[in-house]
Protein backbone atom coordinates (compact mmCIF):
# COMPACT_ATOMS: atom_id res chain seq x y z
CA UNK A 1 4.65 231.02 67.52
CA UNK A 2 3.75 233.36 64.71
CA UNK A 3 0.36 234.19 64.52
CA UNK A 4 -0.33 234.68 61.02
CA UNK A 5 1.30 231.97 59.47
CA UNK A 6 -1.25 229.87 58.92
CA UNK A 7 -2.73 227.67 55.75
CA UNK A 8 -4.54 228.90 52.80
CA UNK A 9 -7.40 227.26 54.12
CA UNK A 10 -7.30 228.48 57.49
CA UNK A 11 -7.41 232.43 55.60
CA UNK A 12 -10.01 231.53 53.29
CA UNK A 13 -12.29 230.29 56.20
CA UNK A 14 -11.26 233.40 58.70
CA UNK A 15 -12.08 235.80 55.40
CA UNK A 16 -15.34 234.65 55.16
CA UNK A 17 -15.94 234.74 58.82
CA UNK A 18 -15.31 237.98 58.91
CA UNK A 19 -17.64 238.83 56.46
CA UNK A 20 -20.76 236.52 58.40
CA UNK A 21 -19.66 238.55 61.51
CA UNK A 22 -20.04 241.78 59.46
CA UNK A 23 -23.49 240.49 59.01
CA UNK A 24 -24.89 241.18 62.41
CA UNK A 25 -23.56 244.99 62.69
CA UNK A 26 -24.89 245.17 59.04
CA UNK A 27 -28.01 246.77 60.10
CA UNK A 28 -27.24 248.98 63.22
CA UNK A 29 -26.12 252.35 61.53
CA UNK A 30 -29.34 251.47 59.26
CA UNK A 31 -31.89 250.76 61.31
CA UNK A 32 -33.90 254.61 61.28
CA UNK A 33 -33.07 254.64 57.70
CA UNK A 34 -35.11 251.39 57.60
CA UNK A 35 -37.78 252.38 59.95
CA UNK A 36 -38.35 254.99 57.93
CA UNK A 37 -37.89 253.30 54.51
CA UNK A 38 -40.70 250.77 55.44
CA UNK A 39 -43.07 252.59 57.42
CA UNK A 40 -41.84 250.62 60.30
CA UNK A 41 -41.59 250.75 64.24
CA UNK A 42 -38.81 250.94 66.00
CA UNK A 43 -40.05 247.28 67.78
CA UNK A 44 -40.52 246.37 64.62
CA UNK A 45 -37.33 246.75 62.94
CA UNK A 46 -35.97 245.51 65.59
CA UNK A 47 -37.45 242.31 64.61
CA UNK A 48 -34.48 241.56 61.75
CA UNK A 49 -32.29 240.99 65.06
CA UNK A 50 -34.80 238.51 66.32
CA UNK A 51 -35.56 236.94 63.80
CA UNK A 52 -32.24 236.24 62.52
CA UNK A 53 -31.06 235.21 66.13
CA UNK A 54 -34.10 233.12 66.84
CA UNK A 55 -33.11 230.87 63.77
CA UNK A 56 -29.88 230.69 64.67
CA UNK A 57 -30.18 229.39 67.88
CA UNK A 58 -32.45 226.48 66.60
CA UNK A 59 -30.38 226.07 63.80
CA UNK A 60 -27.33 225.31 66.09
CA UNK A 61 -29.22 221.90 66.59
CA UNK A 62 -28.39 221.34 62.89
CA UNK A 63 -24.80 221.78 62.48
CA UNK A 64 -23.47 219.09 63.52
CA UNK A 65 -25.86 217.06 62.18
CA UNK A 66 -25.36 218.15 59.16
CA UNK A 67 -21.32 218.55 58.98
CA UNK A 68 -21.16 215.17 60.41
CA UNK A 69 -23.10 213.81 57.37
CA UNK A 70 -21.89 215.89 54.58
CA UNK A 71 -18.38 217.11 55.83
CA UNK A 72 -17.38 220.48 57.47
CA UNK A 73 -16.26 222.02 53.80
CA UNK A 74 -20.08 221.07 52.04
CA UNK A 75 -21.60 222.88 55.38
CA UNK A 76 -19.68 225.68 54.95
CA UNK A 77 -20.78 225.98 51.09
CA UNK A 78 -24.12 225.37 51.79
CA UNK A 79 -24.56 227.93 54.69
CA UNK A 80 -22.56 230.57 52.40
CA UNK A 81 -25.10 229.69 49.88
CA UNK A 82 -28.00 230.50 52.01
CA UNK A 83 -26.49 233.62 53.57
CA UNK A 84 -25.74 234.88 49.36
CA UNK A 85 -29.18 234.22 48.23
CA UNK A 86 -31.38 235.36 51.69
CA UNK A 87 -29.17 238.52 52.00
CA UNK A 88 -29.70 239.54 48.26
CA UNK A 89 -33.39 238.99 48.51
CA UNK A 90 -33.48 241.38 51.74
CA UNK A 91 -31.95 244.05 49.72
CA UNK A 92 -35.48 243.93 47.37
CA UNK A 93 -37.88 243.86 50.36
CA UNK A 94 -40.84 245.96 49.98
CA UNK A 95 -42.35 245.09 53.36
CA UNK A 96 -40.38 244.81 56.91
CA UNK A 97 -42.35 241.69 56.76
CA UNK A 98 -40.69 239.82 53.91
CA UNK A 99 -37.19 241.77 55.96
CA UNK A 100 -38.19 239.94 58.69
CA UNK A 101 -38.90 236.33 57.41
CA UNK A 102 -35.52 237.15 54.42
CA UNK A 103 -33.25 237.28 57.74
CA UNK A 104 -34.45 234.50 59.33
CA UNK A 105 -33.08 232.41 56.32
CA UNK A 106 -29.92 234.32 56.66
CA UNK A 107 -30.14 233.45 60.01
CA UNK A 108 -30.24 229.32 59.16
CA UNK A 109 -26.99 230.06 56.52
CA UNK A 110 -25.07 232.14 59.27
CA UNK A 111 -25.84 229.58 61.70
CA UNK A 112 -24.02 226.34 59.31
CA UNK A 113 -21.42 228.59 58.66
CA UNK A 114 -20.38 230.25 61.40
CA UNK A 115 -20.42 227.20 64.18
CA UNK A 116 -18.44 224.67 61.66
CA UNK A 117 -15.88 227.67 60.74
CA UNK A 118 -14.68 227.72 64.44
CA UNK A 119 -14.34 223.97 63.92
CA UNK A 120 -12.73 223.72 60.77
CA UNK A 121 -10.51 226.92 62.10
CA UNK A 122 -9.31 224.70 65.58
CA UNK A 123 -8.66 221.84 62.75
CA UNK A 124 -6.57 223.42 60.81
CA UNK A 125 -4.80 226.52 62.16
CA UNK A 126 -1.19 225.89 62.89
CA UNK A 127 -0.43 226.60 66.54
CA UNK A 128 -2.93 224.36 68.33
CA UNK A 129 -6.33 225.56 69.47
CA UNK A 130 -5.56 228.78 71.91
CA UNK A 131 -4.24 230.00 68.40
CA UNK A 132 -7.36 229.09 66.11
CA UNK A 133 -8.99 230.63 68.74
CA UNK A 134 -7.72 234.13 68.64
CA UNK A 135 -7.66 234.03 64.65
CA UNK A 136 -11.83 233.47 65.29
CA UNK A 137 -11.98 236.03 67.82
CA UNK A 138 -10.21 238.26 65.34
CA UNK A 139 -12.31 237.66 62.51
CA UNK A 140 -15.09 238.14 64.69
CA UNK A 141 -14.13 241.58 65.99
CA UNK A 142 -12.98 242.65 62.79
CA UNK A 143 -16.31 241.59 61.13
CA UNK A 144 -18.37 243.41 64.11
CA UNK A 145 -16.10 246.19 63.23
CA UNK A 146 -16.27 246.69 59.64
CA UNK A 147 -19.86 245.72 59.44
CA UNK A 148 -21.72 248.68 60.77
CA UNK A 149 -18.78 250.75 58.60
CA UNK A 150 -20.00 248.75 55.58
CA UNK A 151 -23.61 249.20 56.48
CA UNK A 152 -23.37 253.30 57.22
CA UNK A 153 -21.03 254.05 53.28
CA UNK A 154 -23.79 251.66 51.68
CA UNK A 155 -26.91 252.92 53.62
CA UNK A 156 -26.12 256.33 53.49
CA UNK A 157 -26.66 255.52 49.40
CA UNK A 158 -29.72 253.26 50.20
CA UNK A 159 -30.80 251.24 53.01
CA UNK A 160 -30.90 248.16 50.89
CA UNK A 161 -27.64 248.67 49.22
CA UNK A 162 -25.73 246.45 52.46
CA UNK A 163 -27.77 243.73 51.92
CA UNK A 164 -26.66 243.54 48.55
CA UNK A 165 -23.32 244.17 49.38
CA UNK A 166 -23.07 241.42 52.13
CA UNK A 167 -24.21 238.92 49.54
CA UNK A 168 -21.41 240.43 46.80
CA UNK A 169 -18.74 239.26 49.79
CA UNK A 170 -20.22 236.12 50.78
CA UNK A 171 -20.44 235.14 47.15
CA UNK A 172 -16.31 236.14 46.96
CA UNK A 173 -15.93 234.32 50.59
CA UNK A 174 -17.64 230.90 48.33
CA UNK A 175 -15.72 231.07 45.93
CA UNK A 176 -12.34 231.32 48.51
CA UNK A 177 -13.69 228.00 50.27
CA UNK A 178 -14.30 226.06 47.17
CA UNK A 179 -10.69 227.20 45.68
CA UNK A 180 -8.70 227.00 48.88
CA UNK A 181 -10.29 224.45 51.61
CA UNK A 182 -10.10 220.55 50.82
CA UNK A 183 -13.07 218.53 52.77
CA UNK A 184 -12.49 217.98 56.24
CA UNK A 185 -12.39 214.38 58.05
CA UNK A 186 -15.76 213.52 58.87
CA UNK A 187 -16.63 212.39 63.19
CA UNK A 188 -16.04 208.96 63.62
CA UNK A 189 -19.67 209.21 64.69
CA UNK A 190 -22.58 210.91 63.45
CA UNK A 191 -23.80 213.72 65.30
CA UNK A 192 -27.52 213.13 66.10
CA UNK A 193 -29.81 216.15 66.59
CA UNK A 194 -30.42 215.57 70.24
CA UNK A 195 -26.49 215.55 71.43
CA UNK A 196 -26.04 219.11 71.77
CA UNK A 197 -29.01 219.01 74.28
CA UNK A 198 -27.28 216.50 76.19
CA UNK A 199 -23.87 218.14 75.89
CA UNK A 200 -25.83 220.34 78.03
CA UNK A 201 -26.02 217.83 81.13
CA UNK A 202 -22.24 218.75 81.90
CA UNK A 203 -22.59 221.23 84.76
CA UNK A 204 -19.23 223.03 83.75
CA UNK A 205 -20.88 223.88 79.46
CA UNK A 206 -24.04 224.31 81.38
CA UNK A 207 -23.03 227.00 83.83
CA UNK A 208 -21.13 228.72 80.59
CA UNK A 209 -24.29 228.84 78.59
CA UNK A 210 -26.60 230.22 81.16
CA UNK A 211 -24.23 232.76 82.23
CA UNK A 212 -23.54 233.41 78.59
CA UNK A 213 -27.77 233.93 78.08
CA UNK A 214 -27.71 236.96 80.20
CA UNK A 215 -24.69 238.16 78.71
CA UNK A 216 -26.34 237.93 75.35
CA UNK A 217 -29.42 239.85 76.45
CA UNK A 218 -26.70 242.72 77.93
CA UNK A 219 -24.59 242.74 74.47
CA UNK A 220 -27.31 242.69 71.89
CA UNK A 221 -29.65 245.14 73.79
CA UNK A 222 -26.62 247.34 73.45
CA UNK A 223 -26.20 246.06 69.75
CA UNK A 224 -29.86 246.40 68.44
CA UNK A 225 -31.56 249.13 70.83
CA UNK A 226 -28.43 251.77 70.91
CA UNK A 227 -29.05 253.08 67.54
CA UNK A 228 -32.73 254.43 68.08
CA UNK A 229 -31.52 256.05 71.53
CA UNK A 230 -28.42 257.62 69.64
CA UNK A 231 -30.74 259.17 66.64
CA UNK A 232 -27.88 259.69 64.34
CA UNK A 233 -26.99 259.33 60.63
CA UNK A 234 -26.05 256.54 59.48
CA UNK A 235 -22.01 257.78 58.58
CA UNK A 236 -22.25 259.00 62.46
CA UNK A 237 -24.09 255.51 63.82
CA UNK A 238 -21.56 253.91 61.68
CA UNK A 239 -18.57 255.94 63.06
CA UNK A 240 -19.48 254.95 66.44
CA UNK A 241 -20.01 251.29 66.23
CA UNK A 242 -17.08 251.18 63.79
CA UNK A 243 -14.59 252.25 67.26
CA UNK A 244 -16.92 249.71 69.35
CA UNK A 245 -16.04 246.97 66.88
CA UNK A 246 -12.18 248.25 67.34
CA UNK A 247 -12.29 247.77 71.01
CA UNK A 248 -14.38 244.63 70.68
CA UNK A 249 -11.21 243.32 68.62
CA UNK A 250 -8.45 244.65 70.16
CA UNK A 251 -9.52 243.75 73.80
CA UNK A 252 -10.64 239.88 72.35
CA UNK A 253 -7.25 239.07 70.59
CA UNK A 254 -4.92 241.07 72.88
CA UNK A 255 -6.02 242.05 75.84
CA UNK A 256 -8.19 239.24 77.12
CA UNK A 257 -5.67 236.59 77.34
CA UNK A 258 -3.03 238.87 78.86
CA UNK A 259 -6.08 239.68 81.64
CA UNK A 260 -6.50 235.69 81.94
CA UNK A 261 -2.76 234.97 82.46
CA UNK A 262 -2.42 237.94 84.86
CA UNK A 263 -6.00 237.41 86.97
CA UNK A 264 -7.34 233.93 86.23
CA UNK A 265 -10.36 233.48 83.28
CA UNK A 266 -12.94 233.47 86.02
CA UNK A 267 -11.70 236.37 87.43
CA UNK A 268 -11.67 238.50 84.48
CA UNK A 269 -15.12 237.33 83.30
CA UNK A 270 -16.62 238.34 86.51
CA UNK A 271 -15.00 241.82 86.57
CA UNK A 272 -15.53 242.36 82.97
CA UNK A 273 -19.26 241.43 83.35
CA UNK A 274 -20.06 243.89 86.50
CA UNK A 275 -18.47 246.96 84.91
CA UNK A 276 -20.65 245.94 81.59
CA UNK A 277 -23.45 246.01 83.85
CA UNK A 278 -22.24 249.81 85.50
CA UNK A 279 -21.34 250.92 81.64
CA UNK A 280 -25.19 249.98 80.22
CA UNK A 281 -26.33 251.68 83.07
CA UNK A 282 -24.52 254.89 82.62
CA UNK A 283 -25.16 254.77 78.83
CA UNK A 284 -28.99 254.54 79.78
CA UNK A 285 -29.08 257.64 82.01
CA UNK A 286 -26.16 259.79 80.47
CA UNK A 287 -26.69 262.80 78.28
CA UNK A 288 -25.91 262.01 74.14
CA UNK A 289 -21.91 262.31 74.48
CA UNK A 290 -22.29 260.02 77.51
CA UNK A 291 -24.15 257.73 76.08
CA UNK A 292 -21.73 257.46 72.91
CA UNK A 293 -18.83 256.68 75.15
CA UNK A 294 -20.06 254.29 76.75
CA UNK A 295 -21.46 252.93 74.08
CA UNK A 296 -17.95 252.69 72.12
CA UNK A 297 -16.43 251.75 75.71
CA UNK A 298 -18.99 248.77 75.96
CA UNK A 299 -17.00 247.20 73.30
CA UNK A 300 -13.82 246.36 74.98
CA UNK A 301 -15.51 244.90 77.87
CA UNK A 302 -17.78 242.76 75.02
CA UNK A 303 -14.50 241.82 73.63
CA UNK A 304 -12.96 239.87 76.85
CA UNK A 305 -16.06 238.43 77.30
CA UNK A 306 -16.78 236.71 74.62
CA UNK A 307 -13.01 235.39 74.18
CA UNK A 308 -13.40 234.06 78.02
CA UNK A 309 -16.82 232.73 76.97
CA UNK A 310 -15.62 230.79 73.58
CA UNK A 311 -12.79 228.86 75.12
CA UNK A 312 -14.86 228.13 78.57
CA UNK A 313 -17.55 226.61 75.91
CA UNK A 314 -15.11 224.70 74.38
CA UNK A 315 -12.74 223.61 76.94
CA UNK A 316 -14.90 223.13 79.89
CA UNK A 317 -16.77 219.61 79.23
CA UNK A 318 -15.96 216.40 77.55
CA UNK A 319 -17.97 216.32 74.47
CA UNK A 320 -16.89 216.75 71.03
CA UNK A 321 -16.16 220.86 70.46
CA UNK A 322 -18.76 220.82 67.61
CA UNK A 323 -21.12 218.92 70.20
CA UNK A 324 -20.76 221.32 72.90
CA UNK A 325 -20.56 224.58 71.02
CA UNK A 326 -23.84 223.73 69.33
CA UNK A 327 -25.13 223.17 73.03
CA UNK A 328 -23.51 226.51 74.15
CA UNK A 329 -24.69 228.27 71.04
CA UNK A 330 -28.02 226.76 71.35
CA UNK A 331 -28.77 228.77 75.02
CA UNK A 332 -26.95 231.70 74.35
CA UNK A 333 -28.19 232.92 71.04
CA UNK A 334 -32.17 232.76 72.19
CA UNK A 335 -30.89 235.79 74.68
CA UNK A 336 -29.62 237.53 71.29
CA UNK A 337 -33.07 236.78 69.65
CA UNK A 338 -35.13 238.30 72.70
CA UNK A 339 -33.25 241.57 73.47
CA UNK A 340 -33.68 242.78 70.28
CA UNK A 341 -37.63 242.53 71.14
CA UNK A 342 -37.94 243.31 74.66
CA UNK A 343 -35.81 246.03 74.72
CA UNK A 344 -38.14 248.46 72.15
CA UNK A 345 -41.28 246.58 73.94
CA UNK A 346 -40.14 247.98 77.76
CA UNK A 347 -39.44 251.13 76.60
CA UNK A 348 -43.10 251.37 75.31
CA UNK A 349 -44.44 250.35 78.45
CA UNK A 350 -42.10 252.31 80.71
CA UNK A 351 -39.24 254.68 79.46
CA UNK A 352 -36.00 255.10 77.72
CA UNK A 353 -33.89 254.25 80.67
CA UNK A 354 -35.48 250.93 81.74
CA UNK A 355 -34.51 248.68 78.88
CA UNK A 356 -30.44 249.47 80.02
CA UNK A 357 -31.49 248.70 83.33
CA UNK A 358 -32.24 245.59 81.91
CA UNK A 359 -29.63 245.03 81.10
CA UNK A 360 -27.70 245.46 83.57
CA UNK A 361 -29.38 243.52 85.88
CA UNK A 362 -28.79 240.61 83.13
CA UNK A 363 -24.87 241.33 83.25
CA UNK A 364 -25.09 240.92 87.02
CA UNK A 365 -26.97 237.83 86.67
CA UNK A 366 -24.25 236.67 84.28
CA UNK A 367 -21.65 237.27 86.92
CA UNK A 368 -23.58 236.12 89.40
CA UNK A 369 -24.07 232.37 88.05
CA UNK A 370 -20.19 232.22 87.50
CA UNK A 371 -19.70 233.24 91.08
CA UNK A 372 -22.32 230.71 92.32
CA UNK A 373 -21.19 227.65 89.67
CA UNK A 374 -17.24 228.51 90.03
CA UNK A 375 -16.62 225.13 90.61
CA UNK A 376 -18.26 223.99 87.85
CA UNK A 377 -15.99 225.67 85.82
CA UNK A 378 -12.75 225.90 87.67
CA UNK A 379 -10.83 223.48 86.51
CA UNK A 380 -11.00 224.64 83.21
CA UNK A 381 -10.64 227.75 83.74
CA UNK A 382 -6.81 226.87 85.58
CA UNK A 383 -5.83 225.19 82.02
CA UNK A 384 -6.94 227.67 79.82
CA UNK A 385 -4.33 230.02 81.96
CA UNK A 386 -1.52 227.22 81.38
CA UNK A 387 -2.51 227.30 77.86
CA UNK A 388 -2.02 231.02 77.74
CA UNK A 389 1.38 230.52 78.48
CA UNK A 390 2.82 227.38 76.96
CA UNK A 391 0.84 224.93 74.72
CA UNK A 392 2.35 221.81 73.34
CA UNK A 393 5.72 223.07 74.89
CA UNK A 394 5.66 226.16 72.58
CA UNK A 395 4.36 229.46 73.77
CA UNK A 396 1.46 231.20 72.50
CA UNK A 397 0.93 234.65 74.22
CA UNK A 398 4.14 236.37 75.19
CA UNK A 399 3.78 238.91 77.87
C-alpha cells in the first residue's frame, strides 16, 4: 500500500494538523524570551502550557458533541477559527495574564480540531485505519518538530512574532478545509456530553488512559520545564527541540510499528516507558551536554509511545473512536496541564533535580499499570500486531 496516496481531503486535514501540533512546541525555544518580555516567573510562564492543556482536556467532553451535531468538517472550521483569532490576540499580550487566559481559548480551538482530525483522517485516508494512523502520527511529529523551529526564527525577531505566525498558518490550513474537505456523515446517534465518561467504564480504554496520565506528566515536564534548565537562545532551544521533534517522528511512523510487529505493542510500551523514566533521570542530574542529549534522545522514546498509546485508545474498547478518544483524551491531557505547573513549583520547594525525578517515577507508574492491567489490554494489543502486518488482506508495514 502506498502511503502517500491519499485524497485531497485527507492532505488538507493532515496540513493543518501539523500546524495545531506545531502549536504546542510553539513556545518552548521562547519561553526565557517571554519570562523576560513580561516580567514573568518561570512558574508562571509555565502557565501558557497549563492553561492551554487544562482546556483541552475539558474541552475533549465537547467534541463529539459538537461534531455529532454540526458535522466533523463545521468542527474543524470552527476550532481553526478559534485557534486563528486566540493565537493572534496572544501575539498583542501586554500581561502573561491576558497570555495565560489567550491560550486557554486556543486551547478550546486546538481541542475541536485536533480530536475530530484523527477522525475525519481514519474516515477518509485510503489504506484503512493502521494507515490514517501513521499519516496522524506523522503530522504530529512533524508539527512537534517544526514548531519549536518556527517558534526560535520568529522569537529570535520577537517573542510575539510565533503567535502571529501560528495564526497566519491556521488561517491558510482554513482556507485548505473549506476548499478541499466535503462534510463528513454525521453518527447515527448524537454524541451526548456524558459518553466519553462512560467510554471510560471499559477496563481495556481505562487502563490506556491512566497509564497514558503518567506518561503525560513524564513528556510534558520534559516539554515545558527543559527549556529553563537548558538556559539557551532561542535559535539554540530551537535547534534542540527541532532534532527531538525528528526523533519523535521518525521513531512514531517508522520505528514503532516495526518494534510492535517484532516484540508485541505491550511489550514495546513497557520498555519504551522504563528507559523514558532512566533518560529524564539522567537529563536531571547530567552536566549541560548531558542533559541536551537526552533531552533530544527523549524524543524517540516519546515517539513509540504515543503511536502505541493512539491505536491502544482507539482499538482497545467498543465504543465509537470519537467516543473513546474523547474519554482517552479527557484523562490524559489533565497530566499535560499539571506538569507544566508542578514541575517549576517542586523545583522552588526543593531543587533542580527533583522535578525529573518526577518524572520518572510517573514513567514507571505508566509502565507499571500496563504490567498490572495487561489483560485488560491484551487482546488488543495481539490485533494491532496482525494489523501491522496485513489489514484487509493488503499489507501495510513491510519489514
Amino acid at each position: 500500500m502506498d502511503l502517500l496516496r491519499q485524497p485531497k481531503a485527507v492532505w488538507a486535514t493532515a496540513g493543518a494538523s501539523v500546524v495545531a501540533f506545531m502549536g504546542i512546541g510553539l513556545v518552548d525555544p521562547i519561553l526565557p524570551s517571554i519570562a523576560q518580555g513580561l516580567h514573568a516567573t518561570a512558574g508562571q510562564v509555565s502557565l501558557l502550557f497549563t492553561s492551554y492543556f487544562l482546556i483541552t482536556a475539558v474541552a475533549m467532553l465537547l467534541t463529539g458533541f459538537v461534531s455529532s451535531r454540526i458535522g466533523g468538517r463545521k468542527t474543524l472550521l470552527l476550532g481553526l477559527a478559534f485557534v486563528v483569532v486566540f493565537a493572534g490576540l496572544a501575539g498583542t499580550s501586554d500581561s502573561v495574564g491576558q497570555l495565560v487566559g489567550f491560550r486557554a481559548g486556543w486551547g478550546l480551538g486546538n481541542a475541536l480540531f485536533v480530536s475530530t482530525a484523527l477522525a475525519v483522517i481514519v474516515g477518509a485516508a485510503a489504506g484503512g485505519s493502521a494507515a490514517a494512523i501513521l499519516l496522524y502520527e506523522s503530522a504530529l511529529g512533524l508539527g512537534m518538530a517544526c514548531g519549536p523551529l518556527l517558534g526560535a526564527v520568529l522569537g529570535n525577531l520577537s517573542w510575539r512574532y510565533p503567535f502571529f505566525g501560528t495564526a497566519t498558518l491556521m488561517a491558510i490550513g482554513f482556507l485548505c478545509i473549506t476548499a478541499f474537505l466535503k462534510e463528513q456523515p454525521k453518527p447515527a446517534r448524537r454524541i451526548s456530553l456524558l459518553d466519553p465518561i462512560r467510554a471510560l467504564g471499559h477496563g481495556g480504554l481505562a487502563t490506556a488512559a491512566i497509564s497514558a496520565f503518567f506518561y503525560n506528566y513524564t513528556f510534558f515536564t520534559v516539554l515545558a520545564f527543559t527549556p529553563f534548565v537548558l538556559d539557551m537562545t532561542p535559535y539554540r532551544s530551537g535547534a534542540v527541540f527541532f532534532a527531538w521533534g525528528v526523533l519523535l517522528a521518525v521513531f512514531s511512523v517508522i520505528v514503532a510499528p516495526r518494534m510492535q510487529e517484532r516484540f508485541g505493542s505491550l511489550k514495546v510500551l513497557g520498555g519504551s516507558l522504563v528507559l523514558l523514566a532512566a533518560d529524564v533521570l539522567v537529563l536531571g542530574y547530567g552536566d549541560h551536554t548531558t542533559a541536551i542529549v537526552c533531552t533530544i534522545l527523549s524524543g524517540a522514546l516519546i515517539g513509540v509511545n504515543n503511536t502505541v498509546y493512539t491505536e491502544l485508545a482507539l482499538g482497545v474498547s467498543d465504543a465509537p473512536r470519537p467516543v473513546a478518544s474523547a474519554g482517552y483524551n479527557f484523562v490524559r491531557w489533565f497530566a499535560a496541564a499539571a506538569a507544566p505547573y508542578f514541575a517549576p513549583k517542586i523545583e522552588e520547594w526543593s531543587d533542580i533535580h527533583i522535578p525529573f525525578v518526577v518524572a520518572a517515577v510517573t514513567a514507571l507508574l505508566g509502565a507499571a499499570v500496563v504490567a498490572v492491567r495487561r489483560r485488560a489490554l491484551a487482546h488488543e494489543a495481539e490485533e494491532l500486531e496482525t494489523a501491522h502486518a496485513t489489514e484487509d488482506g493488503v499489507t501495510v508495514f513491510a519489514n
